[in-house]
N, C-alpha and C. Protein backbone atom coordinates (compact mmCIF):
# COMPACT_ATOMS: atom_id res chain seq x y z
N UNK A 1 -7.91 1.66 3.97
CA UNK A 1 -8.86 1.36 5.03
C UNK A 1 -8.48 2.16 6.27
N UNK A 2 -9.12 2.82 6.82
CA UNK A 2 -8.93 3.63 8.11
C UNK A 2 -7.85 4.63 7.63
N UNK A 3 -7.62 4.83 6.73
CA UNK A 3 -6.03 5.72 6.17
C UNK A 3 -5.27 5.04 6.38
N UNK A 4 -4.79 3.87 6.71
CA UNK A 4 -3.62 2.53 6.40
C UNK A 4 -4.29 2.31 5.03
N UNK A 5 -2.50 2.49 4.81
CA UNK A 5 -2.25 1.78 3.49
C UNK A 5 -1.58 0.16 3.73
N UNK A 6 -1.98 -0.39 2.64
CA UNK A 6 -1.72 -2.14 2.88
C UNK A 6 -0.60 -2.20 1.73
N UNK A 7 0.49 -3.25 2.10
CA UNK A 7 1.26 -3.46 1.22
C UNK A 7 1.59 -4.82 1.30
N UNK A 8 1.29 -5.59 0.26
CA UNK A 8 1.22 -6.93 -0.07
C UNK A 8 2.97 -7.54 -0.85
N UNK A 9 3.59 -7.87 0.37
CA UNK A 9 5.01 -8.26 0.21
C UNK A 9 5.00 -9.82 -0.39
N UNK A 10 5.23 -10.06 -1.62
CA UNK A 10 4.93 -11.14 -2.25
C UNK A 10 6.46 -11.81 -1.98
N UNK A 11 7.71 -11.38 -1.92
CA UNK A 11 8.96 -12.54 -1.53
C UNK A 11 9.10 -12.50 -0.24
N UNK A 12 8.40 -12.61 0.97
CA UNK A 12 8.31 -12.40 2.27
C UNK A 12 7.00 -12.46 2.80
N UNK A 13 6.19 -13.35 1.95
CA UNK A 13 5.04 -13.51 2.09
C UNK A 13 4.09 -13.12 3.16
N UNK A 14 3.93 -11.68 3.05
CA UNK A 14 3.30 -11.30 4.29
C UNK A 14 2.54 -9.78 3.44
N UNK A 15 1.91 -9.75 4.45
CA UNK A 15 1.13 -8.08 3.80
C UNK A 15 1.63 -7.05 5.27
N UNK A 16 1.78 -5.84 4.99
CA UNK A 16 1.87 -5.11 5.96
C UNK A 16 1.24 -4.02 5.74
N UNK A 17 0.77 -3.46 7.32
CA UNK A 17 -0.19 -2.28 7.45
C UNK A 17 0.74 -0.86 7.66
N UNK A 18 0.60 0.35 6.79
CA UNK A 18 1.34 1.18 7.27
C UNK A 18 0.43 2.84 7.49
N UNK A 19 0.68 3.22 8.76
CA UNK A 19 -0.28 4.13 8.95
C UNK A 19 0.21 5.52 8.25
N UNK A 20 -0.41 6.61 8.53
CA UNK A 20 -0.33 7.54 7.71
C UNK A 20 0.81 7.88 8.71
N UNK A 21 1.89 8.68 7.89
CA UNK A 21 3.50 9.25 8.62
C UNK A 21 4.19 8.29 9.70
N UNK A 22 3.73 6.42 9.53
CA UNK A 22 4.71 5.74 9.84
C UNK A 22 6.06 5.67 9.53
N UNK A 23 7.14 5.38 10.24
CA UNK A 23 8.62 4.98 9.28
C UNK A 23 8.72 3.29 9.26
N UNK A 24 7.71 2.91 9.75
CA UNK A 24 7.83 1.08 9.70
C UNK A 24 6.64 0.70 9.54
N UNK A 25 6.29 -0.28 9.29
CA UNK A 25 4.86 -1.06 9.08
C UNK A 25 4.91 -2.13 9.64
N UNK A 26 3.06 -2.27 9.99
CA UNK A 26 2.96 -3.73 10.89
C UNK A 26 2.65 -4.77 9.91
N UNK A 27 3.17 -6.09 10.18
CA UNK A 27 3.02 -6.95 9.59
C UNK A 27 1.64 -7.66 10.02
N UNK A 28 0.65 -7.75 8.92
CA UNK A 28 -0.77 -8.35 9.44
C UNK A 28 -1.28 -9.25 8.86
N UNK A 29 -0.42 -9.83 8.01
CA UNK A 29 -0.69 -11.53 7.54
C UNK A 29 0.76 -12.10 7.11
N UNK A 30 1.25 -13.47 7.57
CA UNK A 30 2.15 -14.09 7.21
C UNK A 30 2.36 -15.38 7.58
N UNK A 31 1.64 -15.58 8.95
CA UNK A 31 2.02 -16.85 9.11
C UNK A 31 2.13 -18.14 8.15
N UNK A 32 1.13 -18.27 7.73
CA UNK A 32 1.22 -19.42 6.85
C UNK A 32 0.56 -18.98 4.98
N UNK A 33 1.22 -17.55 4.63
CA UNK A 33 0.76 -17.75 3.66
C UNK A 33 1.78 -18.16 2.55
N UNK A 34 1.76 -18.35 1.41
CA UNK A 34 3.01 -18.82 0.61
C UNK A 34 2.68 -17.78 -0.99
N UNK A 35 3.06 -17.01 -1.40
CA UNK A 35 2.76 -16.28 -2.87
C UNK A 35 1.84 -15.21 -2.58
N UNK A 36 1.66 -14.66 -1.43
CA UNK A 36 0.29 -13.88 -1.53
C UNK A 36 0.43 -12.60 -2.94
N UNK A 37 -0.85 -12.45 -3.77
CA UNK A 37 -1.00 -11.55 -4.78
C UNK A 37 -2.29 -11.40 -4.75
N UNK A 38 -1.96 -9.67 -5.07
CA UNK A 38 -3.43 -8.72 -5.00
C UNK A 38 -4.31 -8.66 -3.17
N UNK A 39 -5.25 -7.20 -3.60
CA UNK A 39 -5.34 -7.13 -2.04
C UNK A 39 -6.63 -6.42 -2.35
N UNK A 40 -7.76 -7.03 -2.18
CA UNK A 40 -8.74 -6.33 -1.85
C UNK A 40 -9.47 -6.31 -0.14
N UNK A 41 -11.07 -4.69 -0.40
CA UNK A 41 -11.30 -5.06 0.62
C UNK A 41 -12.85 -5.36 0.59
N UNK A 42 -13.66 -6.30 1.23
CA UNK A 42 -15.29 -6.22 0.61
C UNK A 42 -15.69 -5.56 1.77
N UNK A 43 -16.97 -5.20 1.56
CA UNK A 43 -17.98 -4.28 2.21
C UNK A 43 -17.90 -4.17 3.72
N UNK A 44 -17.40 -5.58 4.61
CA UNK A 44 -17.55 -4.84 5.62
C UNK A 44 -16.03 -4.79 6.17
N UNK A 45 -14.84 -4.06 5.67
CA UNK A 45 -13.49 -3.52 5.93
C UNK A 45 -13.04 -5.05 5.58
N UNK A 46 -12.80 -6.32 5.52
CA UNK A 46 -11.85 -7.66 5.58
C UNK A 46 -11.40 -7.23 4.66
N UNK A 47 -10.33 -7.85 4.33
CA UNK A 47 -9.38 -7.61 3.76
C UNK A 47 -8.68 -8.89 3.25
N UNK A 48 -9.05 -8.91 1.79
CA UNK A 48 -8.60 -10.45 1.04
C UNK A 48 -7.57 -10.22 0.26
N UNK A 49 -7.11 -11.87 -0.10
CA UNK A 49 -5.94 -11.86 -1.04
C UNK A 49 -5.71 -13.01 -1.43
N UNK A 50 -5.11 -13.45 -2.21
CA UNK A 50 -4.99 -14.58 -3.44
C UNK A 50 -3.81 -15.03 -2.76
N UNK A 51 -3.61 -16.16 -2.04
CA UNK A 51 -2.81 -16.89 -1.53
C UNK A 51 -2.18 -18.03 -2.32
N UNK A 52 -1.56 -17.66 -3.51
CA UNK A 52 -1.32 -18.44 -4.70
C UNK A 52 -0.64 -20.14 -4.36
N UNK A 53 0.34 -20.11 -3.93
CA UNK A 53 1.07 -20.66 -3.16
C UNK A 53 0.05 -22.07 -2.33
N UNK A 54 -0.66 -21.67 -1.67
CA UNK A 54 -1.52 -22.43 -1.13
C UNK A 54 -3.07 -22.79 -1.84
N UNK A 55 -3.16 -22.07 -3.09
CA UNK A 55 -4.20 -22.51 -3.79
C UNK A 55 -6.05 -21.94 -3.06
N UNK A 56 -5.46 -20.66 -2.49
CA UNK A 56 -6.84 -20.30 -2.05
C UNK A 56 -7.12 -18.60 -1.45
N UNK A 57 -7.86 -18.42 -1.66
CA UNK A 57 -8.15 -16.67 -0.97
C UNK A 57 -8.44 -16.64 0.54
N UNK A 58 -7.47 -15.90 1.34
CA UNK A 58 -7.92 -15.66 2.57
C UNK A 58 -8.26 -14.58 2.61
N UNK A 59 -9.41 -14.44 3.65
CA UNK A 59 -10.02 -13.09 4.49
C UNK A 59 -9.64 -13.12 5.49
N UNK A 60 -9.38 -11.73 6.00
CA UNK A 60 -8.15 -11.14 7.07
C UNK A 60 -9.35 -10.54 7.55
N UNK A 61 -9.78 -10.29 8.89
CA UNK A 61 -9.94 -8.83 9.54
C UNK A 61 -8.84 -8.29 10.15
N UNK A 62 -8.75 -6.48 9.56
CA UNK A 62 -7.90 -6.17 9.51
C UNK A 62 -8.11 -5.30 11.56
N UNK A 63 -9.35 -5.20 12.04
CA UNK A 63 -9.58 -4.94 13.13
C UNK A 63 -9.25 -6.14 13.83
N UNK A 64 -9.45 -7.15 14.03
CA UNK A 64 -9.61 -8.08 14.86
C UNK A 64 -8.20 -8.69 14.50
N UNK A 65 -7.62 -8.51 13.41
CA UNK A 65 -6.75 -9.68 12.88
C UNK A 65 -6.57 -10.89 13.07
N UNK A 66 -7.26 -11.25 12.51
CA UNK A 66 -7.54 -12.66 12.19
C UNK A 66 -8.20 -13.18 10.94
N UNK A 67 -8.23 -14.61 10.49
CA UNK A 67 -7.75 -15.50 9.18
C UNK A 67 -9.02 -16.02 9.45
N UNK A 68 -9.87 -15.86 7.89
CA UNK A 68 -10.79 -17.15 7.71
C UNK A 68 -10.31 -17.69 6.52
């Protein structure tokens, strides 16, 4: 998305954003997720994922960052 690549850290339950020729990445979901697996994105850029752990899929905007 935007040329960030997303990387979905499943024992540190968090996903992180890493831009093109970063040496670190931002962390853009973690607060309360528990198991996150798999990472899609639907049509208008959000950015979902299987929040196993908690028994449900959150949508991220990855502009606004923020959780529905």
């Amino acid at each position: 998305q935007f040329g960030n690549m997303y990387i979905m850290d499943f024992g540190n339950n968090r996903i992180q954003q890493w831009a093109p020729g970063a040496t670190f990445g931002i962390t853009v979901a973690s607060a309360s997720m528990s198991g996150p697996r798999g990472l899609a994105f639907d049509p208008s850029g959000n950015l979902a994922t299987a929040d196993t752990g908690n028994h449900r899929i959150v949508l991220f905007s990855v502009i606004c960052r923020k959780y529905s």
